[in-house]
Every structure is written in structure tokens, then in C-alpha cells.
C-alpha atoms as a PDB file:
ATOM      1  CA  UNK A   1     -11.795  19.634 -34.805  1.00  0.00           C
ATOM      2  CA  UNK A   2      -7.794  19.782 -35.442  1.00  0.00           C
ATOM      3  CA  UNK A   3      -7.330  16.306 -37.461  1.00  0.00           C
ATOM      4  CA  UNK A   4      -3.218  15.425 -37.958  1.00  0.00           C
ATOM      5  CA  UNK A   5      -2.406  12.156 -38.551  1.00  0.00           C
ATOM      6  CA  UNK A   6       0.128  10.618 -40.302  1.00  0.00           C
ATOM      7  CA  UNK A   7       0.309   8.866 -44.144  1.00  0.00           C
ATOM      8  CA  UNK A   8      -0.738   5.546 -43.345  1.00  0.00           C
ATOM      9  CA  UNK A   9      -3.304   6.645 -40.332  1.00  0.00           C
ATOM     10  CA  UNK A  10      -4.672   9.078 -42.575  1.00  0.00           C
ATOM     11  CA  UNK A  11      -5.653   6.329 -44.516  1.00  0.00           C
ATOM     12  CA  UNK A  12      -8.253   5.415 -41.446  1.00  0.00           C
ATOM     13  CA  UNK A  13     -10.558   8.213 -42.843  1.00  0.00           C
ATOM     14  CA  UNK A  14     -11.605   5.921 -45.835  1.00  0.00           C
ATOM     15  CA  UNK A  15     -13.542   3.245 -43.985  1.00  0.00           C
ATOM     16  CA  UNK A  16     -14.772   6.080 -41.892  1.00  0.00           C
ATOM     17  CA  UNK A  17     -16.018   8.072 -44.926  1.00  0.00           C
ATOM     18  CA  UNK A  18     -17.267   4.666 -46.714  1.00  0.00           C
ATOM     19  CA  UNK A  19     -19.578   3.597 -43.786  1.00  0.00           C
ATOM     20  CA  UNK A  20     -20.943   6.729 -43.185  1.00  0.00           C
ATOM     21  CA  UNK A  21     -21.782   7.143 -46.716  1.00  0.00           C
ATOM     22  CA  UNK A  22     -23.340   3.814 -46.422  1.00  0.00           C
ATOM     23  CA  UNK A  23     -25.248   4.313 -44.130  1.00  0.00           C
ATOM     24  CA  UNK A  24     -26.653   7.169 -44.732  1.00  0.00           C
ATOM     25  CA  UNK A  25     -27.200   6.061 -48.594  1.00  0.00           C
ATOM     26  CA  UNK A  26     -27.897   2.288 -48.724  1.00  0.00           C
ATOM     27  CA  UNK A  27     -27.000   0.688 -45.667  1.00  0.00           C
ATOM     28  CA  UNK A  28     -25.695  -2.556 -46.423  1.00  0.00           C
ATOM     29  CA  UNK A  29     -23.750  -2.063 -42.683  1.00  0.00           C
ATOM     30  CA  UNK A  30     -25.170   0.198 -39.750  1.00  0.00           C
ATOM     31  CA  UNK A  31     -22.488   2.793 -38.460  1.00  0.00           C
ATOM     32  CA  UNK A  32     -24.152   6.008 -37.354  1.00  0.00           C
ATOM     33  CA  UNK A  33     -21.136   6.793 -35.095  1.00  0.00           C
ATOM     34  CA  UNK A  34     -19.131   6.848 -38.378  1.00  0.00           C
ATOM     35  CA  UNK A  35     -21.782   9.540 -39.643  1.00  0.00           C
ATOM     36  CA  UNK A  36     -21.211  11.668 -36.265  1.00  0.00           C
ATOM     37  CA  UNK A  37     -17.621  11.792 -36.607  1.00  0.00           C
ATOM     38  CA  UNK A  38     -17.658  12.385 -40.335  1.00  0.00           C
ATOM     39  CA  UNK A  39     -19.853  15.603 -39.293  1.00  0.00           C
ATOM     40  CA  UNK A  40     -18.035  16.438 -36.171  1.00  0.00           C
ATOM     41  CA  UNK A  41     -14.459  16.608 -38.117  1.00  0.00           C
ATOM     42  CA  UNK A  42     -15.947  18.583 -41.218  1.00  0.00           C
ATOM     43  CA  UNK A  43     -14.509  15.961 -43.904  1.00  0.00           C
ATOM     44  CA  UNK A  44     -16.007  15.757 -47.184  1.00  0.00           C
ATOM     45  CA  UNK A  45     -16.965  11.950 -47.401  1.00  0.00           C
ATOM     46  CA  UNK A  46     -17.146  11.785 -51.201  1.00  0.00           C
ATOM     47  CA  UNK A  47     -13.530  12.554 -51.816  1.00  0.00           C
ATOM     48  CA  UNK A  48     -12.834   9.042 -50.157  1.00  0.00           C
ATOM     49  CA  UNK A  49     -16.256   6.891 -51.420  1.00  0.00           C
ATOM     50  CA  UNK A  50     -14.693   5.981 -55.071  1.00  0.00           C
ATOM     51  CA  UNK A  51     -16.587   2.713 -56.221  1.00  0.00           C
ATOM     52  CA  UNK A  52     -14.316   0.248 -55.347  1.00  0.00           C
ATOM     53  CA  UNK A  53     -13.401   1.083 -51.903  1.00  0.00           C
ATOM     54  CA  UNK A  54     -16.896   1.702 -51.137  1.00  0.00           C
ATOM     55  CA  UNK A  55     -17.593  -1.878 -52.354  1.00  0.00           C
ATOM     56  CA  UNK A  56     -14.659  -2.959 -50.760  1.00  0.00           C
ATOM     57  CA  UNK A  57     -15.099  -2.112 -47.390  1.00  0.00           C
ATOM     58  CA  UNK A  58     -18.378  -2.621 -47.347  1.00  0.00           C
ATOM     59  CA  UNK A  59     -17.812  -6.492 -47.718  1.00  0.00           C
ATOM     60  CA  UNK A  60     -15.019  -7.008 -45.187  1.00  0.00           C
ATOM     61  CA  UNK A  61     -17.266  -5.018 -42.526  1.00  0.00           C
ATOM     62  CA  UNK A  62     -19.594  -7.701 -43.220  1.00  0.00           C
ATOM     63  CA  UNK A  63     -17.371 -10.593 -43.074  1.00  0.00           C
ATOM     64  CA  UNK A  64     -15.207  -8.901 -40.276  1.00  0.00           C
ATOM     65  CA  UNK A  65     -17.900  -8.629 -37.794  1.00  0.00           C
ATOM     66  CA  UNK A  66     -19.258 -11.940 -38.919  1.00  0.00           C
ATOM     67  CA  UNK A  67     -15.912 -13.898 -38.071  1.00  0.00           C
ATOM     68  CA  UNK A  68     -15.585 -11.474 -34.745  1.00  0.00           C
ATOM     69  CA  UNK A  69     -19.103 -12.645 -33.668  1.00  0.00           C
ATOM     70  CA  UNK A  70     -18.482 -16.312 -34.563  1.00  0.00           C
ATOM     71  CA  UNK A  71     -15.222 -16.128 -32.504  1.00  0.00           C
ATOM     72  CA  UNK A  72     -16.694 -14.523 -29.567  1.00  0.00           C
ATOM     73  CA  UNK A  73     -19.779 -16.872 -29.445  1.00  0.00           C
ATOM     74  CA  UNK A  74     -16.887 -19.256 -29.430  1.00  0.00           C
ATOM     75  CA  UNK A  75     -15.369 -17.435 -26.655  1.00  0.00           C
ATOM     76  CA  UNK A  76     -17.746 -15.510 -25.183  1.00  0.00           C
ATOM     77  CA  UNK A  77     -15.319 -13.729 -21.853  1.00  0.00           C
ATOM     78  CA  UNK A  78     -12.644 -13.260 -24.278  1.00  0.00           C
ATOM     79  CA  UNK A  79     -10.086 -10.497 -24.551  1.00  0.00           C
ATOM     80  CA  UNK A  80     -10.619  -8.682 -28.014  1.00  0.00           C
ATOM     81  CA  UNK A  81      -8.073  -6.943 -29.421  1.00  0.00           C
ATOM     82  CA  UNK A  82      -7.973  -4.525 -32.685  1.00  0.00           C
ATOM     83  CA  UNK A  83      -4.860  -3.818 -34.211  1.00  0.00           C
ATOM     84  CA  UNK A  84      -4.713  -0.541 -36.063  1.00  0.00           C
ATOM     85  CA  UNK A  85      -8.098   0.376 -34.595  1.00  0.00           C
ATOM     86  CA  UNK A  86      -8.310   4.275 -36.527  1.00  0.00           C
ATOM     87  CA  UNK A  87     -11.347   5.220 -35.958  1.00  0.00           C
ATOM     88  CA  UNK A  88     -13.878   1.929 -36.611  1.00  0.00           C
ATOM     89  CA  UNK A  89     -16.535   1.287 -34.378  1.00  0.00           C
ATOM     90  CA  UNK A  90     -16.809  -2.314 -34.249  1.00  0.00           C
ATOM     91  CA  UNK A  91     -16.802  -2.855 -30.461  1.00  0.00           C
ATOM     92  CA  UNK A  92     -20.626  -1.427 -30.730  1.00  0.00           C
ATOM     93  CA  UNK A  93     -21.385  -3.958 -33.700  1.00  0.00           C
ATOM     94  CA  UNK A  94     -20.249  -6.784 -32.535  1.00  0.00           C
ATOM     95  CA  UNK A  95     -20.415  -6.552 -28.337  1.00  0.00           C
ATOM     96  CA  UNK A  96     -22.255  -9.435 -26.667  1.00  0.00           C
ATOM     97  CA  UNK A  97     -22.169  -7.884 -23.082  1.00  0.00           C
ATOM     98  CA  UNK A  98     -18.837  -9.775 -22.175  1.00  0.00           C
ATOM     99  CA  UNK A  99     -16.225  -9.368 -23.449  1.00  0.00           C
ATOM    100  CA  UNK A 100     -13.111  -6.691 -22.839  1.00  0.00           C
ATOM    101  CA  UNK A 101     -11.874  -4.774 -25.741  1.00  0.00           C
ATOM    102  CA  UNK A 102      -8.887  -3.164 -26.374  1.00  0.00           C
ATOM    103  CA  UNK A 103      -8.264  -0.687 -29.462  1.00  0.00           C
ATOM    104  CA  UNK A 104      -4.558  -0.456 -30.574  1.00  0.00           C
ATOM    105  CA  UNK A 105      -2.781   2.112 -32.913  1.00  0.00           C
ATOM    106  CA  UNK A 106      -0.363   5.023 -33.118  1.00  0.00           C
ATOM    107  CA  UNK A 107      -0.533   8.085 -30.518  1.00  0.00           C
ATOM    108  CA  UNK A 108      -1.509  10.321 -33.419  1.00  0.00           C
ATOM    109  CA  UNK A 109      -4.530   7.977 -34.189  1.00  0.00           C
ATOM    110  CA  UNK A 110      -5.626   7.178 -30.093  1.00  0.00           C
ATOM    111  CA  UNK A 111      -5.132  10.889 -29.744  1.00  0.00           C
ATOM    112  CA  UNK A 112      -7.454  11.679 -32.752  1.00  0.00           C
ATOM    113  CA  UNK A 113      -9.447   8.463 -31.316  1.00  0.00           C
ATOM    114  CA  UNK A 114      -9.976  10.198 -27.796  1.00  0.00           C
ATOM    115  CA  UNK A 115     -11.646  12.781 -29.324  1.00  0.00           C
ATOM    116  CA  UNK A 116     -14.549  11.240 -30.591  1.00  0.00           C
ATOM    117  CA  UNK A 117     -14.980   8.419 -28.540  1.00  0.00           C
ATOM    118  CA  UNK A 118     -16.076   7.876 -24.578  1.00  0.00           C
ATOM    119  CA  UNK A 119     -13.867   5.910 -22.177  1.00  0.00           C
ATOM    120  CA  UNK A 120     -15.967   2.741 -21.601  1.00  0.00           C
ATOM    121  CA  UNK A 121     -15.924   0.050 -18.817  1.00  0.00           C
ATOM    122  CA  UNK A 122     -14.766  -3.007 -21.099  1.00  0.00           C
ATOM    123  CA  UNK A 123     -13.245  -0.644 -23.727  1.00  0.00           C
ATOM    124  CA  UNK A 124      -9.826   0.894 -23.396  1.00  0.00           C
ATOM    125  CA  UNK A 125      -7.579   2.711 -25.989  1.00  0.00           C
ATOM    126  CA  UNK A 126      -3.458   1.889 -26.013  1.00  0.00           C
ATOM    127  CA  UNK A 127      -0.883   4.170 -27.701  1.00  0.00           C
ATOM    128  CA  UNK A 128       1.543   2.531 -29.535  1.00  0.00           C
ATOM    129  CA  UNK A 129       3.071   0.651 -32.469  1.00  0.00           C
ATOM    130  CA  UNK A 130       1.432  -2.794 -32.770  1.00  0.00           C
ATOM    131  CA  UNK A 131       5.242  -4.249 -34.008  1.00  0.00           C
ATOM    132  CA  UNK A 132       6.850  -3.461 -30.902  1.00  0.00           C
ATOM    133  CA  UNK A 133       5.515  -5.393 -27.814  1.00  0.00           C
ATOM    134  CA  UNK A 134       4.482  -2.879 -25.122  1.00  0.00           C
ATOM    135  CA  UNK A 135       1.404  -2.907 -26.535  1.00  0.00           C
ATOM    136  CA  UNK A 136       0.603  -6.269 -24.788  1.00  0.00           C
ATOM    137  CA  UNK A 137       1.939  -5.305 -21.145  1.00  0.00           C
ATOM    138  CA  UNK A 138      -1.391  -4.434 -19.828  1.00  0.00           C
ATOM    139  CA  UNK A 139      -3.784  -7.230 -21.737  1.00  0.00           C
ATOM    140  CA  UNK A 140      -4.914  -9.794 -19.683  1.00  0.00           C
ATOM    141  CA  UNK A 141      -2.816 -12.794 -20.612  1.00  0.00           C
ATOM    142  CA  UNK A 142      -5.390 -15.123 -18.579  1.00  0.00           C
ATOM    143  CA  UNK A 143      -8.011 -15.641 -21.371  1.00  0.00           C
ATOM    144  CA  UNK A 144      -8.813 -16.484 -25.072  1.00  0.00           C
ATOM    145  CA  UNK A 145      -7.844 -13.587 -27.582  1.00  0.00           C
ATOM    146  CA  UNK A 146      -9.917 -12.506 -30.271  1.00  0.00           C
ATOM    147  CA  UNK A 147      -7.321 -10.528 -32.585  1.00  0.00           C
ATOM    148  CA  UNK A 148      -8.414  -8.481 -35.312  1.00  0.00           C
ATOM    149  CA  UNK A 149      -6.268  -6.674 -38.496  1.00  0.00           C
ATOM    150  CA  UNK A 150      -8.286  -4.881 -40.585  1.00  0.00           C
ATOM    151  CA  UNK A 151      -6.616  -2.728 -43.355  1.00  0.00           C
ATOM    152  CA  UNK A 152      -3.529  -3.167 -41.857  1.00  0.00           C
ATOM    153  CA  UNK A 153      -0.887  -6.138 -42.660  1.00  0.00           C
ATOM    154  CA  UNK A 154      -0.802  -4.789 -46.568  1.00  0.00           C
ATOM    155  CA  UNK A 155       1.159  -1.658 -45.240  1.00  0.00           C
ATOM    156  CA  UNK A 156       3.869  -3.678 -43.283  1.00  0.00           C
ATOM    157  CA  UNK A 157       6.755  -5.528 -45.204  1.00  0.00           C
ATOM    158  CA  UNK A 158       7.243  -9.203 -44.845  1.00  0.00           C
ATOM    159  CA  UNK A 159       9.746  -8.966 -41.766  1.00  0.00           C
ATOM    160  CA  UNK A 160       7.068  -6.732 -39.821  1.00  0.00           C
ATOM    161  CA  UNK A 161       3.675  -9.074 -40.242  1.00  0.00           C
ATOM    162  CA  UNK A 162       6.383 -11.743 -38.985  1.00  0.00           C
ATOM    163  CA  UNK A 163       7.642  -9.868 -35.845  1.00  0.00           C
ATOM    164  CA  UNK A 164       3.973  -8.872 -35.191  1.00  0.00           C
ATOM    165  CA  UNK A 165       2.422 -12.472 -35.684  1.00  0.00           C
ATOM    166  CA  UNK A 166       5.577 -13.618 -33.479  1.00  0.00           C
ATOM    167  CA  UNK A 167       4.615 -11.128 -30.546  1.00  0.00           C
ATOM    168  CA  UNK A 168       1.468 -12.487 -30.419  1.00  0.00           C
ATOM    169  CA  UNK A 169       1.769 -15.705 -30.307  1.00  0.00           C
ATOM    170  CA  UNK A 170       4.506 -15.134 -27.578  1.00  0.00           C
ATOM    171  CA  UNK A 171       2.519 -12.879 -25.877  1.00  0.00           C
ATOM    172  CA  UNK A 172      -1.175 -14.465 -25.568  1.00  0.00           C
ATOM    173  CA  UNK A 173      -1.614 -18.302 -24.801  1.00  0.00           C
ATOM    174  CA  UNK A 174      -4.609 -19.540 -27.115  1.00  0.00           C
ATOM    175  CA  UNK A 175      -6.525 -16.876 -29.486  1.00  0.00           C
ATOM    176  CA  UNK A 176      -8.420 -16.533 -32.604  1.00  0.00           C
ATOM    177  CA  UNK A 177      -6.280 -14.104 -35.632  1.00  0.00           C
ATOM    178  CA  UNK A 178      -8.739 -12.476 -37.882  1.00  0.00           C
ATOM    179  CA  UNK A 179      -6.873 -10.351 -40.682  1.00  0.00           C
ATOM    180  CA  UNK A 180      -7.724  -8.588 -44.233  1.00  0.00           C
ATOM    181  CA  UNK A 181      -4.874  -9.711 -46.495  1.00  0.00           C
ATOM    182  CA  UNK A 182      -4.096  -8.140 -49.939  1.00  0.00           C
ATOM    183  CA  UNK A 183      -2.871 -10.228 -53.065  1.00  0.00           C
ATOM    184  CA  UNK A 184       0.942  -9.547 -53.727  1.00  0.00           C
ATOM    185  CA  UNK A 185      -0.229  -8.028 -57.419  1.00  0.00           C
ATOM    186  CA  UNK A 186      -2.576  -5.330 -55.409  1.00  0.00           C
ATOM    187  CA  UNK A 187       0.316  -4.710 -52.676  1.00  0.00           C
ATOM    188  CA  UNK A 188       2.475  -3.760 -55.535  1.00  0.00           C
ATOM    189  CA  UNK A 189       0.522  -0.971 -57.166  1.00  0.00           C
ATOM    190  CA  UNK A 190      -0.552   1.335 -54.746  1.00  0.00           C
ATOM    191  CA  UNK A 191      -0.377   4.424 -57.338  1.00  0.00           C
ATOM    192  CA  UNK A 192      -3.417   2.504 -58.522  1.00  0.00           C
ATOM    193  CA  UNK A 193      -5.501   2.159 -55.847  1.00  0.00           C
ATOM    194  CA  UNK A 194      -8.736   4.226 -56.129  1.00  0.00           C
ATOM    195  CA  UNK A 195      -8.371   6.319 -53.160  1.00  0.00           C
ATOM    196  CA  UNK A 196      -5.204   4.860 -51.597  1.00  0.00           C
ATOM    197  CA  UNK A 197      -3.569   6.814 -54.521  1.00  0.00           C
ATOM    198  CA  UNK A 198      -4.262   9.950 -53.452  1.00  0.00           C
ATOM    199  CA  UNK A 199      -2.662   9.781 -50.058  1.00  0.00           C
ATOM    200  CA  UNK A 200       1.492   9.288 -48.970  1.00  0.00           C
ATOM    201  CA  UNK A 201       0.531   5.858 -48.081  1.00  0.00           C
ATOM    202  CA  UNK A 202       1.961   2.890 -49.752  1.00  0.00           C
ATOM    203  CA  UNK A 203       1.567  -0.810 -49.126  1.00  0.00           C
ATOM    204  CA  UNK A 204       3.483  -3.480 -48.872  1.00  0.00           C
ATOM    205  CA  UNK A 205       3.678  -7.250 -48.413  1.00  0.00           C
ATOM    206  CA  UNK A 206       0.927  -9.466 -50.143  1.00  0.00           C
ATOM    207  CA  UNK A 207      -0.045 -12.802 -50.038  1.00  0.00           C
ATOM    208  CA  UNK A 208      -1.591 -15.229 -52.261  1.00  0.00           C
ATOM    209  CA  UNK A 209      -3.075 -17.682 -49.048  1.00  0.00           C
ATOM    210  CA  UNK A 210      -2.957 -17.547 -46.118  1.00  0.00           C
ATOM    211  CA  UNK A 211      -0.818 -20.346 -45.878  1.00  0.00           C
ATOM    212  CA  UNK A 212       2.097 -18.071 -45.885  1.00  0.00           C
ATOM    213  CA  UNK A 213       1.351 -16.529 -42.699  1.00  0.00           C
ATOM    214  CA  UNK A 214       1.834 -20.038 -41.149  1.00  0.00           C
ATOM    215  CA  UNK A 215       4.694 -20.248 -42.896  1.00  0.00           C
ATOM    216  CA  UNK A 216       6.523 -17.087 -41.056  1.00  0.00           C
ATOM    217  CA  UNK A 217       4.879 -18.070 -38.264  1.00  0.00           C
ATOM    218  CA  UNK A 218       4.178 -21.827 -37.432  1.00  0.00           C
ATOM    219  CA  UNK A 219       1.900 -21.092 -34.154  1.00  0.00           C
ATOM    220  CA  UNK A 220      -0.664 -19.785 -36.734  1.00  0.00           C
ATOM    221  CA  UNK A 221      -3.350 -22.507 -38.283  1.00  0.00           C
ATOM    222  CA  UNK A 222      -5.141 -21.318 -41.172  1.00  0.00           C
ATOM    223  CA  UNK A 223      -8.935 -22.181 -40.401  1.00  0.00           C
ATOM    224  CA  UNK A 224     -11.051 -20.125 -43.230  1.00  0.00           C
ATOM    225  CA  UNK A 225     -10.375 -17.584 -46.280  1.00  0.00           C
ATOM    226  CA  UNK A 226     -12.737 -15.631 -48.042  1.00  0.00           C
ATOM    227  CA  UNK A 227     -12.773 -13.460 -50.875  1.00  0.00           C
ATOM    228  CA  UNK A 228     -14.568  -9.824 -50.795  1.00  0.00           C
ATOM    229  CA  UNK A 229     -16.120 -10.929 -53.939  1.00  0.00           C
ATOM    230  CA  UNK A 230     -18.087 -13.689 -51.616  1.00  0.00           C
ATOM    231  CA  UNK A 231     -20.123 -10.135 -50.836  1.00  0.00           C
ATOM    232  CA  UNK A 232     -19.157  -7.898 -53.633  1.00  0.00           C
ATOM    233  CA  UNK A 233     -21.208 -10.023 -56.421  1.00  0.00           C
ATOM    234  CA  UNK A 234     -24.397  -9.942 -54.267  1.00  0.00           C
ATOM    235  CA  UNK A 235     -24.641  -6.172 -54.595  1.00  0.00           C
ATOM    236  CA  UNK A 236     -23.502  -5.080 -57.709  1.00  0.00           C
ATOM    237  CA  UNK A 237     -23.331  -6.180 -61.908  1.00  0.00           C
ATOM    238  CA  UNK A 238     -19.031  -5.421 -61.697  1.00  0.00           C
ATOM    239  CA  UNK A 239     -19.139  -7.688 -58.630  1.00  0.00           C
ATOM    240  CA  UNK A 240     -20.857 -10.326 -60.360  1.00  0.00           C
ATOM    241  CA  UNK A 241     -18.671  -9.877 -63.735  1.00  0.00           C
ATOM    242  CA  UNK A 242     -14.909  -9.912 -61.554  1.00  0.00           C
ATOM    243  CA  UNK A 243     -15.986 -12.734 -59.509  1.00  0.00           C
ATOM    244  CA  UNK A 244     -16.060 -14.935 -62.961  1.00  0.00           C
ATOM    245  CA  UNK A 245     -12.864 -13.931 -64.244  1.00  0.00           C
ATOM    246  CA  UNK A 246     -10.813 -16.406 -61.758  1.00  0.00           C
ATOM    247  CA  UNK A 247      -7.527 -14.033 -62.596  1.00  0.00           C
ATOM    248  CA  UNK A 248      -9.207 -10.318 -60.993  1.00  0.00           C
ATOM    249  CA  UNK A 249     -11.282 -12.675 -58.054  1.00  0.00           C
ATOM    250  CA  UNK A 250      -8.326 -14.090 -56.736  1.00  0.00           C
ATOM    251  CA  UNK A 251      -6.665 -10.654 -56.695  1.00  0.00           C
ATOM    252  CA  UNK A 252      -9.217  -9.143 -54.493  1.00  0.00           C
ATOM    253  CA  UNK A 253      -8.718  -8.886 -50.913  1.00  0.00           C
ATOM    254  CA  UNK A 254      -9.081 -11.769 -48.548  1.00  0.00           C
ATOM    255  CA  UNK A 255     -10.551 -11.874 -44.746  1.00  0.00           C
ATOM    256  CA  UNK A 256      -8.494 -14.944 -43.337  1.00  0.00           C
ATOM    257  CA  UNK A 257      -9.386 -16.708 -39.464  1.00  0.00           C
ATOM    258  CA  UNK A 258      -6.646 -18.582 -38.170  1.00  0.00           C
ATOM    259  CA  UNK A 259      -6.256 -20.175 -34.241  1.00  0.00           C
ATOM    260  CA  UNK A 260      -2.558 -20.208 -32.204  1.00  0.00           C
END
């Protein structure tokens, strides 16, 4: 299968590779459709499965879909909406029968996307860069919003997570934000990053709380944040060791729920 993304999209395949080496190894998170299209594109998984991301994105699949469930048994008709989509499968994790779902990212990605995934009845796929406001023309604007940012805000700069967070809020009445967010000391050394290192990619705004988000944008009420380690010390002795060294656990990615 012809695979041509760009820098940051490429970066897509490391969940991909991480849950279908889960799964297939120790299966913390069920993603078998991960597997298939780690088979079907001929990628060697291991080159992406280094320790820490594996950890990593192990835990905010778990609390991801956890806060996505919680919202949508909240609001169980709503509109969900995942920003930077790649190539996860979460509609199939997390569906309760209901609700419409929309998958968002570059043209390179839905085109890659298309490939490996069915046209659905509630799920669609839109082209398009999440930080300019097309995006939203064809979303039902006549129901709660379930947004979700996974792996995404830490490659925009300061000015872009506020001119997304500001066409949402414009865009969608009432809605639920769920988004990974990266410590400001992580954000600044992406030539360190286990596997984010060996890619073009390069992040770029951190935040210490998720206070700041309501900060750039005062529609946005922080409601919970969680540490990965909150998953990562259940599974493994480094886990256990970073989460009590307060100065490494509060470096460590966050997954952060806030209501507009």
C-alpha cells in the first residue's frame, strides 16, 4: 500500500504501531484494526514501540476512551469529533450505538485514512486543517460536542491551540474538550523524544495546567487533569519509580476534560 504522509502525520504511525504491538503482546488496550493495518501497509512495528511511547500511549488510550465514554454517557446523541484523527480507531472502542462521529485531519492523512477504513453510517472522514474553520461547515451545530485532541496540541505553537480552541467555541454551542497536553520542558526537546526523534516532526507549545488553556481561551472550564503516570505505575517498576520523583511526574503528559 503507497503510504506518503507528511512530518507531523507521519508521526500517526506510532500509536498505530504501539497498539498493535499491544495487542498482539500484552493487551492492556484491544485494537485489532490497528494490527490489520499495521499488516496491510507492511510497516515494521518495532521501529516505533521504544519503551516509553509504548507506555505512553498505552495510558492515554486508557484514559482517552475512559473520559470519551464518560462524556458520551453524559451525552449520549452527541456529535463526536476527533481532531487529528491519523489512523486511531476509537469510534469502535468507545461507540454506544448513538452517537455521530466525525474524524478530522490533513488530506494526506484522510487520504491514507480512506484506505483502510469503510465509510460508515454515523462515521464520516473531513479533509482539512483543524486551525482553519471549514472543518466545522458540515457538523451539526444542533447538539452537544464531544471534542477530542489526542497527540496533537504539543505540535501547534501557542497562537494556533488559541485560534483552534477559539473556532470551537465559536463554532459549537455547548461541548465537552478532551485533549493530551505535554509539559513545556517535554515540548522543548523533541531531539529527545524516544521515537519522535527519529522523524521531521517537532513540537511545540507546552503547558504546565490546564489552566492556561482557559486562559487563551475563557469559554474553556477546566473540569479534570490526569497524569499518564495515574496508569503508567500500575504496569511497570520505571512507572512506579517516576511517579515518586514529583519533578519527572509532573513532566509527563497530561489528558485534560474541560466543558464550553
Amino acid at each position: 500500500m503507497d503510504l506518503k504522509l507528511g512530518d507531523v502525520q507521519e508521526t500517526a504511525l506510532i500509536p498505530l504501531a504501539v497498539r498493535a504491538m499491544e495487542t498482539e503482546n500484552r493487551a492492556r488496550i484491544q485494537d485489532e484494526k490497528a494490527v490489520e493495518i499495521i499488516n496491510a501497509l507492511g510497516i515494521d512495528a518495532a521501529q516505533y514501540d521504544k519503551f516509553f511511547s509504548h507506555e505512553g500511549v498505552v495510558a492515554r488510550t486508557i484514559l482517552l476512551d475512559r473520559s470519551v465514554r464518560s462524556a458520551i454517557k453524559k451525552y449520549p446523541d452527541a456529535v463526536c469529533i476527533n481532531l487529528g484523527c491519523g489512523l486511531d480507531n476509537r469510534f469502535s472502542r468507545v461507540d454506544n450505538g448513538k452517537v455521530i462521529w466525525y474524524d478530522i485531519d490533513l488530506p494526506d492523512s484522510i487520504m491514507v485514512r480512506k484506505k483502510v477504513y469503510e465509510e460508515r453510517e454515523r462515521v464520516h472522514m473531513v479533509a482539512g486543517s483543524v486551525l482553519e474553520e471549514q472543518w466545522t461547515a458540515d457538523i451539526p451545530k444542533d447538539k452537544k460536542v464531544i471534542i477530542i485532541a489526542e497527540g496533537l496540541l504539543m505540535y501547534f505553537s501557542k497562537e494556533q491551540v488559541t485560534e483552534l480552541l477559539r473556532i470551537i467555541t465559536t463554532a459549537f454551542g455547548e461541548g465537552v474538550f478532551i485533549a493530551e497536553l505535554m509539559h513545556p520542558m517535554m515540548a522543548a526537546n523533541s531531539k529527545h523524544h524516544d521515537t519522535i526523534k527519529d522523524t521531521n516532526a517537532v513540537f511545540g507549545w507546552g503547558t504546565r495546567s490546564g489552566h492556561e488553556l482557559e486562559e487563551i481561551c475563557p469559554k474553556l472550564k477546566l473540569k479534570q487533569e490526569e497524569s499518564l503516570n495515574v496508569i503508567m505505575k500500575k504496569y511497570s517498576i520505571r512507572g512506579r519509580l517516576f511517579n515518586l520523583l514529583p519533578g519527572i511526574r509532573n513532566m509527563n503528559d497530561r489528558i485534560a476534560v474541560f466543558t464550553f
